[in-house]
C-alpha atoms as a PDB file:
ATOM      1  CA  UNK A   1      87.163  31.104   1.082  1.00  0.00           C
ATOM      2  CA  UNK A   2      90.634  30.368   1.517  1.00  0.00           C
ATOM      3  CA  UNK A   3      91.888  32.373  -1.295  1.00  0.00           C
ATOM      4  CA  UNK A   4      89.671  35.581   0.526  1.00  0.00           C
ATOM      5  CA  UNK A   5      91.863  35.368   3.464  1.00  0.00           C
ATOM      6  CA  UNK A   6      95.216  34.833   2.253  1.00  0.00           C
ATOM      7  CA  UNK A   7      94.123  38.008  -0.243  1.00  0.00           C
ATOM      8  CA  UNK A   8      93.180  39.492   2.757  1.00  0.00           C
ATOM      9  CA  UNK A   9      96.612  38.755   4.531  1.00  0.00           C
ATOM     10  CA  UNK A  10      98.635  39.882   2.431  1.00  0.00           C
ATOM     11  CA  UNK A  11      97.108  43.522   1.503  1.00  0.00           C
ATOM     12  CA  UNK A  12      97.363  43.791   5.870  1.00  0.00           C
ATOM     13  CA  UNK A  13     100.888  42.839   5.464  1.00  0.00           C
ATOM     14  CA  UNK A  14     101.615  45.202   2.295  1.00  0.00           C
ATOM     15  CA  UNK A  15      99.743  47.925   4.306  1.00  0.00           C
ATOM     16  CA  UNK A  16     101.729  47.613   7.412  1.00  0.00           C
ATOM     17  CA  UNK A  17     105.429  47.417   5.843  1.00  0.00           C
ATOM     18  CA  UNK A  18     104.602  50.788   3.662  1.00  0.00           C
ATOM     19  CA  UNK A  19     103.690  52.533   6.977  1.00  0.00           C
ATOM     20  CA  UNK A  20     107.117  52.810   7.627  1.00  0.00           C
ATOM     21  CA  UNK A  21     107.669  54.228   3.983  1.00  0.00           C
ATOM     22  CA  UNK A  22     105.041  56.485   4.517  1.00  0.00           C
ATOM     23  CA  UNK A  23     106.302  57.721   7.930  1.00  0.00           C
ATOM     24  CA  UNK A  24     109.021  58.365   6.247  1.00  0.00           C
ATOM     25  CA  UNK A  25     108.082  60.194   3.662  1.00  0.00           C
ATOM     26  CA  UNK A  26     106.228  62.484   5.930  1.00  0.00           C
ATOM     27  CA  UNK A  27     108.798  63.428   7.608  1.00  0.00           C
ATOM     28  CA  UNK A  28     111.453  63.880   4.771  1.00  0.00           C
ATOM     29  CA  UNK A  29     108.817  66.617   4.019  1.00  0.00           C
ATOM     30  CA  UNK A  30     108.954  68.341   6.884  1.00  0.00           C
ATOM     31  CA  UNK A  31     112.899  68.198   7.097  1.00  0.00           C
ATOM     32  CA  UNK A  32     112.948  70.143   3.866  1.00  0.00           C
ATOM     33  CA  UNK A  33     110.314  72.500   4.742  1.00  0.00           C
ATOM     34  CA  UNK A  34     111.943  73.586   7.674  1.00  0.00           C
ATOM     35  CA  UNK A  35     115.065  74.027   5.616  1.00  0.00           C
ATOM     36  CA  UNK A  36     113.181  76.051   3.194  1.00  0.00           C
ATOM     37  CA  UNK A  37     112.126  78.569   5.616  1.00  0.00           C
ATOM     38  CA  UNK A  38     115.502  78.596   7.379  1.00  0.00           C
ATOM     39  CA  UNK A  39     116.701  79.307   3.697  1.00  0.00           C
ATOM     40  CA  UNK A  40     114.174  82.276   2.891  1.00  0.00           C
ATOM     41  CA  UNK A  41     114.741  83.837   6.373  1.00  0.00           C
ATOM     42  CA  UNK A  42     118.284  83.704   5.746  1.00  0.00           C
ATOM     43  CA  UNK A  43     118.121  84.927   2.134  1.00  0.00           C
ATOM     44  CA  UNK A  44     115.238  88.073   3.042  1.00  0.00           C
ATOM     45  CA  UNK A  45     117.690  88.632   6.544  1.00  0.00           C
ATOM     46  CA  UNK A  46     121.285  88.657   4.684  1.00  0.00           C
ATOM     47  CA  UNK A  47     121.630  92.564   5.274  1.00  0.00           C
ATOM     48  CA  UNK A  48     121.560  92.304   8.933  1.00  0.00           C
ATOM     49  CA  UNK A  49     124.728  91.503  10.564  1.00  0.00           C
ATOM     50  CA  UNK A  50     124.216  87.625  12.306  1.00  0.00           C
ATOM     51  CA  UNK A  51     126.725  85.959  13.993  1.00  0.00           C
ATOM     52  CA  UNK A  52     127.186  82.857  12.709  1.00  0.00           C
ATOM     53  CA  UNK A  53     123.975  81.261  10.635  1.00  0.00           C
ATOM     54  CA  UNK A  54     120.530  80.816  11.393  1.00  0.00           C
ATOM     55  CA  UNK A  55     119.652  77.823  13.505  1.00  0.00           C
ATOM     56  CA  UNK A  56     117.607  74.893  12.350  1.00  0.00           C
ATOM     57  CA  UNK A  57     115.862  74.599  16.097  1.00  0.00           C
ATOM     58  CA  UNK A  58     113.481  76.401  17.491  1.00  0.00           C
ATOM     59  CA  UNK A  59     114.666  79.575  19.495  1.00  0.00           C
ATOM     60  CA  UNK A  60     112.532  80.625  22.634  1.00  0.00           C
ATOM     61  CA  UNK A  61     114.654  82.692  24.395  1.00  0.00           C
ATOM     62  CA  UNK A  62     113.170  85.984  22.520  1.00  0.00           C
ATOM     63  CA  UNK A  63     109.821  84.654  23.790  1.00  0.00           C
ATOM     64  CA  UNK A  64     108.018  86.509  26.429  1.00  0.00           C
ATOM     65  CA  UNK A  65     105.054  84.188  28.064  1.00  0.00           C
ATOM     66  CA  UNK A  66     103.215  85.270  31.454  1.00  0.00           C
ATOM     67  CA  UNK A  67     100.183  83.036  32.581  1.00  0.00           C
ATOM     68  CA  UNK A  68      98.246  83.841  35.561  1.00  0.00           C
ATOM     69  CA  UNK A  69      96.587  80.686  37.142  1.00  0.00           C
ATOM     70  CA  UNK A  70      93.479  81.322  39.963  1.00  0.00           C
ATOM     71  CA  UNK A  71      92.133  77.771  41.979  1.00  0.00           C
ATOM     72  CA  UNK A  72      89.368  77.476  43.996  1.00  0.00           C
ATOM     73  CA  UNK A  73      88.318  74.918  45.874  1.00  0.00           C
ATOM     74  CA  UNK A  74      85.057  74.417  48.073  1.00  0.00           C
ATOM     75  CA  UNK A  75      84.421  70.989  49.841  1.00  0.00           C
ATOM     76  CA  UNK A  76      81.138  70.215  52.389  1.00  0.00           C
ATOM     77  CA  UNK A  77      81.222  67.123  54.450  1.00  0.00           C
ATOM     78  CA  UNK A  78      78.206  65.439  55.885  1.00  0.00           C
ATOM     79  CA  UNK A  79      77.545  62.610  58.333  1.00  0.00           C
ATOM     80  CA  UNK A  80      74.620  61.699  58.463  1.00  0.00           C
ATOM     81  CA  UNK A  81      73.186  59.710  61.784  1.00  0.00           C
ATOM     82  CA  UNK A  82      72.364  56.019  61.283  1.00  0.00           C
ATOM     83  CA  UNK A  83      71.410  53.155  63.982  1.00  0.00           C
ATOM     84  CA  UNK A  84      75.291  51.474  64.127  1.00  0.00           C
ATOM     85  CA  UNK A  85      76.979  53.471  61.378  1.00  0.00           C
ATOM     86  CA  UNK A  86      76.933  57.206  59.749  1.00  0.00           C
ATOM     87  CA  UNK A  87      76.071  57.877  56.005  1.00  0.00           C
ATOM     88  CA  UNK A  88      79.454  60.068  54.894  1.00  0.00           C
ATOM     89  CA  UNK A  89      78.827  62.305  52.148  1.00  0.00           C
ATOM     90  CA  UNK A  90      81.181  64.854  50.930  1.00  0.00           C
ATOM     91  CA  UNK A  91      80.947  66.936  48.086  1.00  0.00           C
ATOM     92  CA  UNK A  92      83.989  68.922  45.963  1.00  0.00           C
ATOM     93  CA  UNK A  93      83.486  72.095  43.793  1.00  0.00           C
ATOM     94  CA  UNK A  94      86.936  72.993  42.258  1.00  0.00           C
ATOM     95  CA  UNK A  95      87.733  75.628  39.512  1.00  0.00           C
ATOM     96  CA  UNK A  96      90.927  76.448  37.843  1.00  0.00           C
ATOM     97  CA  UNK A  97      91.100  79.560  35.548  1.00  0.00           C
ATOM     98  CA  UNK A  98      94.450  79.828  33.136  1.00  0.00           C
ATOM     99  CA  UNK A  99      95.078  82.855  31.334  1.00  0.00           C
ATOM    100  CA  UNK A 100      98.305  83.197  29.358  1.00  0.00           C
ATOM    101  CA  UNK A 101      99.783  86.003  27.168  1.00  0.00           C
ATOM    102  CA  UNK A 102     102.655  85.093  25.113  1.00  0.00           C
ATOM    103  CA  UNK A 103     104.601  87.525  22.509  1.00  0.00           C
ATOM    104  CA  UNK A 104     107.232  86.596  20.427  1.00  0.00           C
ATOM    105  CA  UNK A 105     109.945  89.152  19.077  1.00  0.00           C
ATOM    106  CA  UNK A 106     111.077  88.531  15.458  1.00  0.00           C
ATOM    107  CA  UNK A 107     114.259  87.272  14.902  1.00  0.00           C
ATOM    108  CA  UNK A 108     115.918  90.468  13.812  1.00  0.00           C
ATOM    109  CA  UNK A 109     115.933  91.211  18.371  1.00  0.00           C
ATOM    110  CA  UNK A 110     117.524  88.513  19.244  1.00  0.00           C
ATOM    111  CA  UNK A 111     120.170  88.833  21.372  1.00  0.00           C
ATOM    112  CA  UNK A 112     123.194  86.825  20.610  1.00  0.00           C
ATOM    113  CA  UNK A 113     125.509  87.766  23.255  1.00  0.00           C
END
């Protein structure tokens, strides 16, 4: 039984160092897929005039976004008449509506000055 657990130890000890491997890994990937699309925009874009190069970060100021938010809220309180003390009840309705519209221009309308 012994042998089970110290089996059983060490693959949970195995498993948890190569987390950080995997973690790793994972994001190496994503590093060089962002670079590679930073790369093909820049390549399919080189006849338009840019300032400087393409950023790596994310660029939201040619992002429009307009969101229109509605509450309501109803409440109803009762008290209730008792021989020494009143029975409170109250009661809450509440709704919240969200509705957002967001457009994005492509790069090629950004406006660098």
């Amino acid at each position: 039984m012994g042998e089970y657990v110290l089996v059983f130890v060490i693959v949970l000890s195995v498993m948890g160092a190569m987390t950080v491997y995997f973690k790793r890994a994972i994001q190496a990937r994503m590093y060089d897929a962002r670079n590679a699309m930073v790369g093909t925009v820049y390549e399919r874009t080189n006849e338009i005039n840019y300032v400087g190069e393409i950023g790596v970060a994310y660029e939201p100021y040619y992002t429009n976004t307009t969101s229109s938010v509605q509450r309501t809220s109803e409440s109803e309180t009762r008290l209730k008449p008792g021989l020494t003390t009143g029975i409170f009840s109250k009661t809450i309705n509440e709704t919240t509506a969200v509705q957002t519209e967001s457009t994005t221009a492509p790069p090629k309308d950004v406006d660098l000055f």
